[in-house]
PDB file of N, CA and C in Angstrom:
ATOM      1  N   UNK A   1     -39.068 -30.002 118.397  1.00  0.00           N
ATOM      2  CA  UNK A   1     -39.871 -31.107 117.971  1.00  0.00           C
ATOM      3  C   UNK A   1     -39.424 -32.318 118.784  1.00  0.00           C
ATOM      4  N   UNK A   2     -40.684 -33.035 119.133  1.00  0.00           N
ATOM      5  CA  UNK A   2     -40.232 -34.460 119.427  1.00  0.00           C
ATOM      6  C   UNK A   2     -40.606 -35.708 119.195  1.00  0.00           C
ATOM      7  N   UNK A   3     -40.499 -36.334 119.720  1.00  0.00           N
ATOM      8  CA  UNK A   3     -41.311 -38.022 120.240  1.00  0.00           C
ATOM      9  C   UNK A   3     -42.163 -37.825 121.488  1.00  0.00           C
ATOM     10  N   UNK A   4     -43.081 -38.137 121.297  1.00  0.00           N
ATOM     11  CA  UNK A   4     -43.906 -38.587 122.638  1.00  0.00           C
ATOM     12  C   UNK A   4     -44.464 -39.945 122.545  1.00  0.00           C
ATOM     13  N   UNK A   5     -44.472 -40.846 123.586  1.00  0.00           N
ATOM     14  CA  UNK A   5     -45.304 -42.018 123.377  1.00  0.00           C
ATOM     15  C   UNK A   5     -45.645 -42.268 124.963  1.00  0.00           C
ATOM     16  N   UNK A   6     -46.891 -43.527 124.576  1.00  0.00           N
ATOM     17  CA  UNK A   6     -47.701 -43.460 125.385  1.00  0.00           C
ATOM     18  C   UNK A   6     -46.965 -44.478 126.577  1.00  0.00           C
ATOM     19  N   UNK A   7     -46.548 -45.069 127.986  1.00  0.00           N
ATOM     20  CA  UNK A   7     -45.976 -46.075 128.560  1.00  0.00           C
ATOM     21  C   UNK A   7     -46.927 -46.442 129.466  1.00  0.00           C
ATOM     22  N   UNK A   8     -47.955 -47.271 129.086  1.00  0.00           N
ATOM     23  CA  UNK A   8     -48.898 -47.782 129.992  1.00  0.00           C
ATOM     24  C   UNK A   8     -49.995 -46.492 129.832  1.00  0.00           C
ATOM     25  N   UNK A   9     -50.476 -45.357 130.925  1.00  0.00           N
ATOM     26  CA  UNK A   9     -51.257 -44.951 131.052  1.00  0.00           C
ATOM     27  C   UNK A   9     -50.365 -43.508 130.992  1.00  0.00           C
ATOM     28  N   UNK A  10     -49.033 -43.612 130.861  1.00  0.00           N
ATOM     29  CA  UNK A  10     -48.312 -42.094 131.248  1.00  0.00           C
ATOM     30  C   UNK A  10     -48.000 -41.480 129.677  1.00  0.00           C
ATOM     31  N   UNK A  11     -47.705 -40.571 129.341  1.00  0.00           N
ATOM     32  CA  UNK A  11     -47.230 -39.598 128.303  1.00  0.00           C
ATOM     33  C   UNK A  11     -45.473 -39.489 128.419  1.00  0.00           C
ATOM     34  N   UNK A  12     -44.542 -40.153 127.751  1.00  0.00           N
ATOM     35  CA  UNK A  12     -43.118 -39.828 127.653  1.00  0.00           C
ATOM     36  C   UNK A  12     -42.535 -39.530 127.298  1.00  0.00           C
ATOM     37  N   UNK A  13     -42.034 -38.853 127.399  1.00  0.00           N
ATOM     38  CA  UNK A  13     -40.822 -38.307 126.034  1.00  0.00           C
ATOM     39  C   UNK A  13     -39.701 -39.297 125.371  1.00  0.00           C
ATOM     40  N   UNK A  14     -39.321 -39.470 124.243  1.00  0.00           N
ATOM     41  CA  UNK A  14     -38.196 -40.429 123.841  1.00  0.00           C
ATOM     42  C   UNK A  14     -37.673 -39.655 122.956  1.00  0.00           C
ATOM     43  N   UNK A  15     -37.523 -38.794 122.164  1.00  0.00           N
ATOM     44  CA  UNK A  15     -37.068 -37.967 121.737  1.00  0.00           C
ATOM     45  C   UNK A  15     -36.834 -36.664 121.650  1.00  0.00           C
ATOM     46  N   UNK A  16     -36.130 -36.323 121.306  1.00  0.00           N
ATOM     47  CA  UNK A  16     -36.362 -34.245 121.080  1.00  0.00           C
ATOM     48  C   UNK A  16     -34.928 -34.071 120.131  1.00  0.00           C
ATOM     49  N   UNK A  17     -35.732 -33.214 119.036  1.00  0.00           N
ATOM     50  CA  UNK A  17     -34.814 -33.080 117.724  1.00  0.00           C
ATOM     51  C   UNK A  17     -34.724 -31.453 118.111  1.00  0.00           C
ATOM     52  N   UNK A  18     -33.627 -30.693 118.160  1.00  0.00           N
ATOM     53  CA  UNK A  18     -33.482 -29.500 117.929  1.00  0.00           C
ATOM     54  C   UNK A  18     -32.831 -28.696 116.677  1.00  0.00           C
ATOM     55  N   UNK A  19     -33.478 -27.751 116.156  1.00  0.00           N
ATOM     56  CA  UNK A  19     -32.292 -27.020 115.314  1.00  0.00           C
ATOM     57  C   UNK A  19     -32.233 -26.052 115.546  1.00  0.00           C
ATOM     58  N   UNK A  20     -31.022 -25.816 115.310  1.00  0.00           N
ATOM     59  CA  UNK A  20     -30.188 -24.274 115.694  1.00  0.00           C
ATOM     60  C   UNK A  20     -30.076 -23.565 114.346  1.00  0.00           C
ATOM     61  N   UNK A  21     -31.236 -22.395 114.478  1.00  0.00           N
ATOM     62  CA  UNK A  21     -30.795 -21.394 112.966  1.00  0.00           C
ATOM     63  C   UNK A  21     -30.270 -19.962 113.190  1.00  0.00           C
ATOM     64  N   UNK A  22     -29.422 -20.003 112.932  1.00  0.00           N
ATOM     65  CA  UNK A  22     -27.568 -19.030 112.668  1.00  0.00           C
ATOM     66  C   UNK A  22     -28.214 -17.945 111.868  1.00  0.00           C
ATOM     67  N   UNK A  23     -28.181 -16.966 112.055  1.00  0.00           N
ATOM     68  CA  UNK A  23     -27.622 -15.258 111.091  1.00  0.00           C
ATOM     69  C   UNK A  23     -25.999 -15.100 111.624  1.00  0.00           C
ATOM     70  N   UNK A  24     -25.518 -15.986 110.773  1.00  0.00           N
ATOM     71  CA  UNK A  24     -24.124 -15.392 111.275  1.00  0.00           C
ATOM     72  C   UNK A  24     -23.586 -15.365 109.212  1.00  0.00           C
ATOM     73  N   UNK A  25     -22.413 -14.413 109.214  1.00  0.00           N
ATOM     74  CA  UNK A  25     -21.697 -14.514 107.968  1.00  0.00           C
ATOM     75  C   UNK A  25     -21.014 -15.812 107.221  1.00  0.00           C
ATOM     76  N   UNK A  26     -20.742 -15.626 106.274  1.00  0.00           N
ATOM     77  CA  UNK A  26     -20.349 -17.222 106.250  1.00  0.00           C
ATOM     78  C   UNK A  26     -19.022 -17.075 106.368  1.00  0.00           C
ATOM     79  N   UNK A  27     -18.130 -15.933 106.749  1.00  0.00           N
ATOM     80  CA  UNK A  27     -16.847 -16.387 107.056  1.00  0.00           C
ATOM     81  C   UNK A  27     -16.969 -17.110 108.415  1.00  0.00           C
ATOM     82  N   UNK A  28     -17.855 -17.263 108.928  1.00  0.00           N
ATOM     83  CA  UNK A  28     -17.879 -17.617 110.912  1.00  0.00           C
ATOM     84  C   UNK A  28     -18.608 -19.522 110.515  1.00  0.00           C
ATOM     85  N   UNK A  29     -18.773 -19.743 109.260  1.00  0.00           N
ATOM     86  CA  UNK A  29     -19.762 -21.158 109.180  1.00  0.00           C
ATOM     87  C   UNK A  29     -19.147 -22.788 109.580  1.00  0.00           C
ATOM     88  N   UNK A  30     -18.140 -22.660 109.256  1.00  0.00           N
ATOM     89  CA  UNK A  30     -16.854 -23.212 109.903  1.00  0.00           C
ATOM     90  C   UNK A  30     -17.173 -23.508 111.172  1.00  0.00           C
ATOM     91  N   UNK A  31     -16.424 -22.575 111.343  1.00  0.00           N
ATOM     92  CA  UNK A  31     -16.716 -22.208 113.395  1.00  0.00           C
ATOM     93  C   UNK A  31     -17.799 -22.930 114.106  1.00  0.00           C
ATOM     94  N   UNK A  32     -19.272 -22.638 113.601  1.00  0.00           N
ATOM     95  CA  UNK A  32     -20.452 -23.006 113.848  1.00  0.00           C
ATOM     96  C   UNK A  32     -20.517 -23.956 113.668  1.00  0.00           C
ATOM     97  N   UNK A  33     -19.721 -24.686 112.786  1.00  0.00           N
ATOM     98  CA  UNK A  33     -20.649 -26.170 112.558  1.00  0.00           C
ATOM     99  C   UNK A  33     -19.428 -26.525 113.233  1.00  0.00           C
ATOM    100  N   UNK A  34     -18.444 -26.733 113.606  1.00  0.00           N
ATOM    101  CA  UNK A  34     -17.167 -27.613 114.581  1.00  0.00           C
ATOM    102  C   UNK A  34     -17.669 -27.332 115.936  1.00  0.00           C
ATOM    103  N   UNK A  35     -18.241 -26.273 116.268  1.00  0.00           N
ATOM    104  CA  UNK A  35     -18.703 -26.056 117.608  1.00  0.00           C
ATOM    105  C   UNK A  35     -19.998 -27.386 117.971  1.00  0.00           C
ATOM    106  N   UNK A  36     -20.808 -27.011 116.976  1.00  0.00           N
ATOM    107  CA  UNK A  36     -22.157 -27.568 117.273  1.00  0.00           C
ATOM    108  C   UNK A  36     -21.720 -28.826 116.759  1.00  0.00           C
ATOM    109  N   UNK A  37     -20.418 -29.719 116.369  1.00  0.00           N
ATOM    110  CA  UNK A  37     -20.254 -31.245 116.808  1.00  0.00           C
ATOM    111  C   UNK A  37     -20.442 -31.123 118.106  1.00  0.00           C
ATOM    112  N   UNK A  38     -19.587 -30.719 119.166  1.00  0.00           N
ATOM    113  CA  UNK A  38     -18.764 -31.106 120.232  1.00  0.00           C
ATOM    114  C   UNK A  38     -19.797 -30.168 121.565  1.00  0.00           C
ATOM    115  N   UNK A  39     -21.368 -29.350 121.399  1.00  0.00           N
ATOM    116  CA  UNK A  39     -21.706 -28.451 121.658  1.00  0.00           C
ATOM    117  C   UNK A  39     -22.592 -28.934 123.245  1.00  0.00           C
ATOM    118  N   UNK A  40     -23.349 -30.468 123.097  1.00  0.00           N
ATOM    119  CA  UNK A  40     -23.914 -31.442 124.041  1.00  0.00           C
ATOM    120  C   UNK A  40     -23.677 -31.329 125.161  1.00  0.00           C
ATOM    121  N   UNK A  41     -21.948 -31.393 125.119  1.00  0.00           N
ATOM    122  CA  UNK A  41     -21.249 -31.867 125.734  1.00  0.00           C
ATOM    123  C   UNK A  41     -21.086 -31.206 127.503  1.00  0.00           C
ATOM    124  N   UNK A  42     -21.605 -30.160 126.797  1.00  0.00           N
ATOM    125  CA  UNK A  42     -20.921 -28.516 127.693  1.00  0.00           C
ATOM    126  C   UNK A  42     -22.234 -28.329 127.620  1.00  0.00           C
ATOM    127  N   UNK A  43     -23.678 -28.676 127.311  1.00  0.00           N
ATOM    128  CA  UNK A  43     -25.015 -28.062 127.495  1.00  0.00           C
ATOM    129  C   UNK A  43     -25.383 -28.911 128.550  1.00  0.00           C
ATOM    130  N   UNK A  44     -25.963 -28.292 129.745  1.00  0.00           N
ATOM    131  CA  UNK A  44     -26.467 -28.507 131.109  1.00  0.00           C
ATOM    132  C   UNK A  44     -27.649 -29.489 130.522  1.00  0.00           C
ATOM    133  N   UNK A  45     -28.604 -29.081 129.700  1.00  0.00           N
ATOM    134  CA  UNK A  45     -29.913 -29.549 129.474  1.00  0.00           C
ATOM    135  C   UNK A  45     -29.599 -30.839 128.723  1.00  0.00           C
ATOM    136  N   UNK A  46     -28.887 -30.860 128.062  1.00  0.00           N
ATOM    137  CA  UNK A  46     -28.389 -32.385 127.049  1.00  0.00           C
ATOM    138  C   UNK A  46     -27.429 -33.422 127.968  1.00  0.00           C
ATOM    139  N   UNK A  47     -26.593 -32.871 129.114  1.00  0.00           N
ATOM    140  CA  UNK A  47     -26.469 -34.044 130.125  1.00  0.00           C
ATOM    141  C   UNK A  47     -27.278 -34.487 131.229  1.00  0.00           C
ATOM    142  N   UNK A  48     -28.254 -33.877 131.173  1.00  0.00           N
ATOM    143  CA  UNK A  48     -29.436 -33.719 132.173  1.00  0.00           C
ATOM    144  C   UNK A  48     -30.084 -34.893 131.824  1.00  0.00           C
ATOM    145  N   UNK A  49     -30.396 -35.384 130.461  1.00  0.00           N
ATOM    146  CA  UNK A  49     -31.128 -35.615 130.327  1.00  0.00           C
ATOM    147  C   UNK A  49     -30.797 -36.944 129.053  1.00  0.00           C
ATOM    148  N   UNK A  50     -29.684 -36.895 128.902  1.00  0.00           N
ATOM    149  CA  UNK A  50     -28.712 -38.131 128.254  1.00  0.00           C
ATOM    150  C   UNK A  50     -28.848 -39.149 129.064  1.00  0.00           C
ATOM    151  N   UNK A  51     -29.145 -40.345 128.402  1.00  0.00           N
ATOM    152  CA  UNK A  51     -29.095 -41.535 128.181  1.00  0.00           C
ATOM    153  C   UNK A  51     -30.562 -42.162 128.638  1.00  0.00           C
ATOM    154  N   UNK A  52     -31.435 -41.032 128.622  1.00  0.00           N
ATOM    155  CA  UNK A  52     -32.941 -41.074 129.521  1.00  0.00           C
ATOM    156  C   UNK A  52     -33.920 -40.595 127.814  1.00  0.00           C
ATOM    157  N   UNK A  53     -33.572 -39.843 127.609  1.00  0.00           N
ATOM    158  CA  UNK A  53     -33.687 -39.311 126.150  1.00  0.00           C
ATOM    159  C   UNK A  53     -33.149 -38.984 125.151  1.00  0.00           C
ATOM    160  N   UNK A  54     -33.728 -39.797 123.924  1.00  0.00           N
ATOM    161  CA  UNK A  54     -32.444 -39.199 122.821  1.00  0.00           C
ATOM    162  C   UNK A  54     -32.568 -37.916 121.923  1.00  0.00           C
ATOM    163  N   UNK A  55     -31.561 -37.511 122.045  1.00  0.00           N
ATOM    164  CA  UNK A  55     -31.308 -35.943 121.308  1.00  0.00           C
ATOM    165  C   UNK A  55     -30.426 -36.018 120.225  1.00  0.00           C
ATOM    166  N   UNK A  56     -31.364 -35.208 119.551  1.00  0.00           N
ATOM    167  CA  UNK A  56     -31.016 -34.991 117.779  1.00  0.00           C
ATOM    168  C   UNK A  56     -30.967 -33.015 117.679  1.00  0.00           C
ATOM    169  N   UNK A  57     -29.813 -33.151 116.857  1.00  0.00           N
ATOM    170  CA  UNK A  57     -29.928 -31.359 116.601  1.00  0.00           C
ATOM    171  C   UNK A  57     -29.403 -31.240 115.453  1.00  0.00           C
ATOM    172  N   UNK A  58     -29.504 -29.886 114.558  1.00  0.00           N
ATOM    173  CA  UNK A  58     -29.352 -29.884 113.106  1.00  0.00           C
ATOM    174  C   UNK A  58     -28.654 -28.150 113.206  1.00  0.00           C
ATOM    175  N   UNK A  59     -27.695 -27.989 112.372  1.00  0.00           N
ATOM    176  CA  UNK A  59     -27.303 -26.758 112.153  1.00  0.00           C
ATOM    177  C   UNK A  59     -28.243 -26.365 111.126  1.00  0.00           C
ATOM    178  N   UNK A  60     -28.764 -24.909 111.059  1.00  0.00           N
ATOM    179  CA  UNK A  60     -28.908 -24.300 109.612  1.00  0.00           C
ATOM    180  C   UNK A  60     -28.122 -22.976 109.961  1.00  0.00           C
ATOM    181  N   UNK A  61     -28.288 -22.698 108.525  1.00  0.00           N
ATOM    182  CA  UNK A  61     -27.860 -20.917 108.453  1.00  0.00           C
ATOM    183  C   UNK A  61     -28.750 -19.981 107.906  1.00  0.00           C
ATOM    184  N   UNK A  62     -28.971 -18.767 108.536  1.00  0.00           N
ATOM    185  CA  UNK A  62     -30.297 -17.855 107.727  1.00  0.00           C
ATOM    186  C   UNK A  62     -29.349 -16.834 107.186  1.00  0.00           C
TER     187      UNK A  62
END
């Protein structure tokens, strides 16, 4: 999901919300959610594209 808005005559992006949904056990839920603080950081596509667009992401668990 995102933001789009209009800048003059062009189409832009200003946002993009992601969530990440887990089938993992819940002894591993821990894990998952300390990872996915620190997870940005180390993703090619989220420094690509940091400080140009803002990114939002959400853990769930299935």
């Amino acid at each position: 999901m995102g933001t789009v808005e209009k800048d003059g005559k062009v189409l832009v992006i200003r946002r993009v919300e992601v969530t990440y949904s887990l089938a993992v056990g819940a002894e591993h839920h821990e894990t998952a959610k300390r990872v996915h603080e620190f997870h940005a950081e180390y993703c090619p596509v989220a420094r690509s594209i940091s400080g140009s667009i803002d990114i939002a992401t959400k853990l769930e668990f299935r």
